[in-house]
C-alpha atoms as a PDB file:
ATOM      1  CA  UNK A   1       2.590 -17.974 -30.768  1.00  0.00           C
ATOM      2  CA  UNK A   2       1.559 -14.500 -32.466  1.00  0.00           C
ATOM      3  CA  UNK A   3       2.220 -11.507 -30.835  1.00  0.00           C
ATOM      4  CA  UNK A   4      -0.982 -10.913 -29.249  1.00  0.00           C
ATOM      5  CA  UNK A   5      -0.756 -13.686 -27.048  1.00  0.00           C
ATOM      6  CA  UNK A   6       2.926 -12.724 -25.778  1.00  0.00           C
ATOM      7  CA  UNK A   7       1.812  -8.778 -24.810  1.00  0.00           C
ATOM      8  CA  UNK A   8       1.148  -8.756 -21.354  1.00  0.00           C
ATOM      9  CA  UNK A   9      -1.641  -6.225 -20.431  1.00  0.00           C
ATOM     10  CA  UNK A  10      -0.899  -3.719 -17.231  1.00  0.00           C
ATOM     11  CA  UNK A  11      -3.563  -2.645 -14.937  1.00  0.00           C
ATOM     12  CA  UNK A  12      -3.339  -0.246 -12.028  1.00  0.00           C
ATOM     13  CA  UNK A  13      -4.968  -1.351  -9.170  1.00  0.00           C
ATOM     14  CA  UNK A  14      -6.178   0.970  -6.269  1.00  0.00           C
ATOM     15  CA  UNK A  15      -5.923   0.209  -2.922  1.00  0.00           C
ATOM     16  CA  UNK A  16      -8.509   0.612  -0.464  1.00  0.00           C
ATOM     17  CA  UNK A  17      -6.836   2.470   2.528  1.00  0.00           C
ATOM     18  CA  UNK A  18      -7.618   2.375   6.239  1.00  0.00           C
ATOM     19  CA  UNK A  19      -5.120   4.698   8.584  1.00  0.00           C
ATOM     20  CA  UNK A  20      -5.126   7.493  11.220  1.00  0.00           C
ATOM     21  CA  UNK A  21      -3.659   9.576   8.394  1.00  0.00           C
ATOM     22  CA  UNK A  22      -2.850  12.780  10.177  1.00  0.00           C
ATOM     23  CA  UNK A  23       0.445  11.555  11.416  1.00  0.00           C
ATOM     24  CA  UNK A  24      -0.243  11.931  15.016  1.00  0.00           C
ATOM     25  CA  UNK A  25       0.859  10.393  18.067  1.00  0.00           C
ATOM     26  CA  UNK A  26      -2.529   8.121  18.381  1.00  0.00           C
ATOM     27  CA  UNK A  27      -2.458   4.687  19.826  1.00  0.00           C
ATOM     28  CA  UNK A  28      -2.623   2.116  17.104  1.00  0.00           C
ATOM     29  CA  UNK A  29      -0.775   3.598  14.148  1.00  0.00           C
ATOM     30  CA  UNK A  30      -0.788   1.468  11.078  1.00  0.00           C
ATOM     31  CA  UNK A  31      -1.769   1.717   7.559  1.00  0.00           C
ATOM     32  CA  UNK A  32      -3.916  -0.904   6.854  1.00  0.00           C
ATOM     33  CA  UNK A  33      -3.826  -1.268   2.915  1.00  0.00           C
ATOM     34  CA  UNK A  34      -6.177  -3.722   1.582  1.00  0.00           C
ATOM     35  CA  UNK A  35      -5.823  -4.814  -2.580  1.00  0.00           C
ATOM     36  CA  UNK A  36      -8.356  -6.865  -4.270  1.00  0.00           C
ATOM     37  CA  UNK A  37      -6.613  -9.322  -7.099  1.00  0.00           C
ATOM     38  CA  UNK A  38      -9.214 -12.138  -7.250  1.00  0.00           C
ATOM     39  CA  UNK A  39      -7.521 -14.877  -9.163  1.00  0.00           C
ATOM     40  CA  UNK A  40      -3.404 -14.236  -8.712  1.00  0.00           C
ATOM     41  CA  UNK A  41      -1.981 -16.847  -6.818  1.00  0.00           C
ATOM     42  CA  UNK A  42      -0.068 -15.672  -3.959  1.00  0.00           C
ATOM     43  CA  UNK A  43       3.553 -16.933  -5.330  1.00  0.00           C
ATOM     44  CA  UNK A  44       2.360 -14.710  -8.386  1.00  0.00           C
ATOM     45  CA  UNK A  45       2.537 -11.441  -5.980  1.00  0.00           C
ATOM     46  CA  UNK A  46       5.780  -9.540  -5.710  1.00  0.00           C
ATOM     47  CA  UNK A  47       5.450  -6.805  -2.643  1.00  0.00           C
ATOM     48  CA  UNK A  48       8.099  -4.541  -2.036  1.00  0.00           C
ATOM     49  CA  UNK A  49       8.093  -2.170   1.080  1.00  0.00           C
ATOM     50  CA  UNK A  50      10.568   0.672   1.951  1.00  0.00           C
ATOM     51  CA  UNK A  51       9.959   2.875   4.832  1.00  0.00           C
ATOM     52  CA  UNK A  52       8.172   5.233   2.243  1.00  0.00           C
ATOM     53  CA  UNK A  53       5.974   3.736   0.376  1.00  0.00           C
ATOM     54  CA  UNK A  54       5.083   0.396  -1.178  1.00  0.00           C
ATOM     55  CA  UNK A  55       5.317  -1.683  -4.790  1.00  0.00           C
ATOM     56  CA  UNK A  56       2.851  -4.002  -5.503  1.00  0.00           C
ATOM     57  CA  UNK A  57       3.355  -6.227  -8.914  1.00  0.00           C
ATOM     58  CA  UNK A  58       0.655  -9.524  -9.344  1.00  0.00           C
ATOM     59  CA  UNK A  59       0.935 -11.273 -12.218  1.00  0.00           C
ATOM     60  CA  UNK A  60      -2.005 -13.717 -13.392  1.00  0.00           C
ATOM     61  CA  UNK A  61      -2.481 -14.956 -16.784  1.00  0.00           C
ATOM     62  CA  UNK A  62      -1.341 -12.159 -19.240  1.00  0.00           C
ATOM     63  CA  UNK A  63      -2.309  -9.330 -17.070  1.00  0.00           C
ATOM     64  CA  UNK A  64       0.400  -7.428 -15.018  1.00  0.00           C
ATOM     65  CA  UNK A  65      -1.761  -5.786 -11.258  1.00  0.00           C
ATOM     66  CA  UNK A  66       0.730  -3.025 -10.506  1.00  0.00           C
ATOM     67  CA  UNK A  67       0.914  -0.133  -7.611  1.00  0.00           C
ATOM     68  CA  UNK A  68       2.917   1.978  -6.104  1.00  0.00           C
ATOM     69  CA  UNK A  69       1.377   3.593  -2.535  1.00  0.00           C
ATOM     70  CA  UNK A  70       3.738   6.540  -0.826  1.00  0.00           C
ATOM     71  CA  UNK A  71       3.168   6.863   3.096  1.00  0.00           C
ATOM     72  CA  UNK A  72       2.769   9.835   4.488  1.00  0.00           C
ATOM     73  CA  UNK A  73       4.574   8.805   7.692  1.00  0.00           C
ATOM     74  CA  UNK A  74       7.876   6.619   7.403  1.00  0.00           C
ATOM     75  CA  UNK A  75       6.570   3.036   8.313  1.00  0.00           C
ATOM     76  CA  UNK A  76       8.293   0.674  10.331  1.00  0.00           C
ATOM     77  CA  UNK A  77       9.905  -2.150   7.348  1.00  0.00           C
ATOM     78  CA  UNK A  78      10.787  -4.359  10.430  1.00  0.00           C
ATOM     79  CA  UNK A  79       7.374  -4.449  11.162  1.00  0.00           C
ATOM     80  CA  UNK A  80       5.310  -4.291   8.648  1.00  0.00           C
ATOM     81  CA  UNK A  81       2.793  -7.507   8.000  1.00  0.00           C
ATOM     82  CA  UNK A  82       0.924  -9.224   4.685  1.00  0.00           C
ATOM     83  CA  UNK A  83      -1.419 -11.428   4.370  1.00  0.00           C
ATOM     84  CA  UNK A  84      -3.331 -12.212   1.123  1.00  0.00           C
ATOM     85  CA  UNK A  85      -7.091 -14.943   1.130  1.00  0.00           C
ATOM     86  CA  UNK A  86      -9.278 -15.393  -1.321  1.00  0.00           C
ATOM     87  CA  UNK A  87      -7.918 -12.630  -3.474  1.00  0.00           C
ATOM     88  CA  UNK A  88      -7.422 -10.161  -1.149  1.00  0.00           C
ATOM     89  CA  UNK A  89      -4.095  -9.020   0.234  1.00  0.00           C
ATOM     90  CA  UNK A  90      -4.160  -6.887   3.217  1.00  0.00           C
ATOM     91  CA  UNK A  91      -0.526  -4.775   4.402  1.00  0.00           C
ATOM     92  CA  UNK A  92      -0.614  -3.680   7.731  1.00  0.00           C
ATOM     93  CA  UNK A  93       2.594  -1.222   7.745  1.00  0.00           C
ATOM     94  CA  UNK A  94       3.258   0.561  11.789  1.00  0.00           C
ATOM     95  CA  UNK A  95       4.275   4.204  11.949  1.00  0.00           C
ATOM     96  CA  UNK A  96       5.426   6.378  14.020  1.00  0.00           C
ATOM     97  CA  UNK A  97       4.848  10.315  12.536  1.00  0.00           C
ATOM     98  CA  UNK A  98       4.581  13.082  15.213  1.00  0.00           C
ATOM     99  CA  UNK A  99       2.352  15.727  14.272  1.00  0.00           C
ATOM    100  CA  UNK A 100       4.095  18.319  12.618  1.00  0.00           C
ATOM    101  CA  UNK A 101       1.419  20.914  13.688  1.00  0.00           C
ATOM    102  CA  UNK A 102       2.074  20.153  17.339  1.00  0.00           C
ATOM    103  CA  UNK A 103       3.245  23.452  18.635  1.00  0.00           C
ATOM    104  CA  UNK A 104       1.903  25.490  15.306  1.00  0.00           C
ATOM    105  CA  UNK A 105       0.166  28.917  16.297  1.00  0.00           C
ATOM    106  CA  UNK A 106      -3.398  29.730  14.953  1.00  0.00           C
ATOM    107  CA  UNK A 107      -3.569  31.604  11.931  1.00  0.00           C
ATOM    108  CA  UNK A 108      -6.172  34.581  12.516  1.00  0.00           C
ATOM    109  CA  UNK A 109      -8.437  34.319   9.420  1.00  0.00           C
ATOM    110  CA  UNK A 110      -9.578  38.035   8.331  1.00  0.00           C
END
């Protein structure tokens, strides 16, 4: 096998993200985190999720699908869902962020 064929090529893939990304007390507070990786098999996927972000590594043939996402809002581990069909894997990841501008005074603009 020459050396070509062993190098494993590494591409970042971007998420398409769907939240209420202000970190506010709204009903229904979840990132919703969609990757498309047509062709990896889902036992080829290796998702890690801490409450501050998430690792995504896919491997199929000699090509390495890598990401790293960082939440705004501490998610919910406990909670958080994937699902991946027909190369798409979709993360649904709860949070709970109070808005930190809340009780924040105008700033009079001159």
């Amino acid at each position: 096998m020459s050396e070509l064929t062993k190098t494993r090529q590494q591409l970042w893939v971007n998420p398409t993200i769907d939240c209420n990304c202000e970190c506010s007390d709204e009903d229904n507070n979840v990132y919703h985190i969609t990757y498309e990786i047509p062709g990896v098999k889902k036992d080829d996927i290796h998702l890690k999720v801490i409450k501050s972000g998430v690792r995504l590594v896919a491997h199929k043939d000699n090509i390495d699908y890598i990401n790293e996402f960082a939440f705004q809002c501490d998610v919910d581990t406990s909670k958080t869902l994937a699902a991946y069909e027909d190369g798409v894997l979709i993360i649904d990841a709860p949070y709970d962020c109070p808005d930190p501008f809340k009780d924040a005074g105008l700033l009079k603009i001159n």
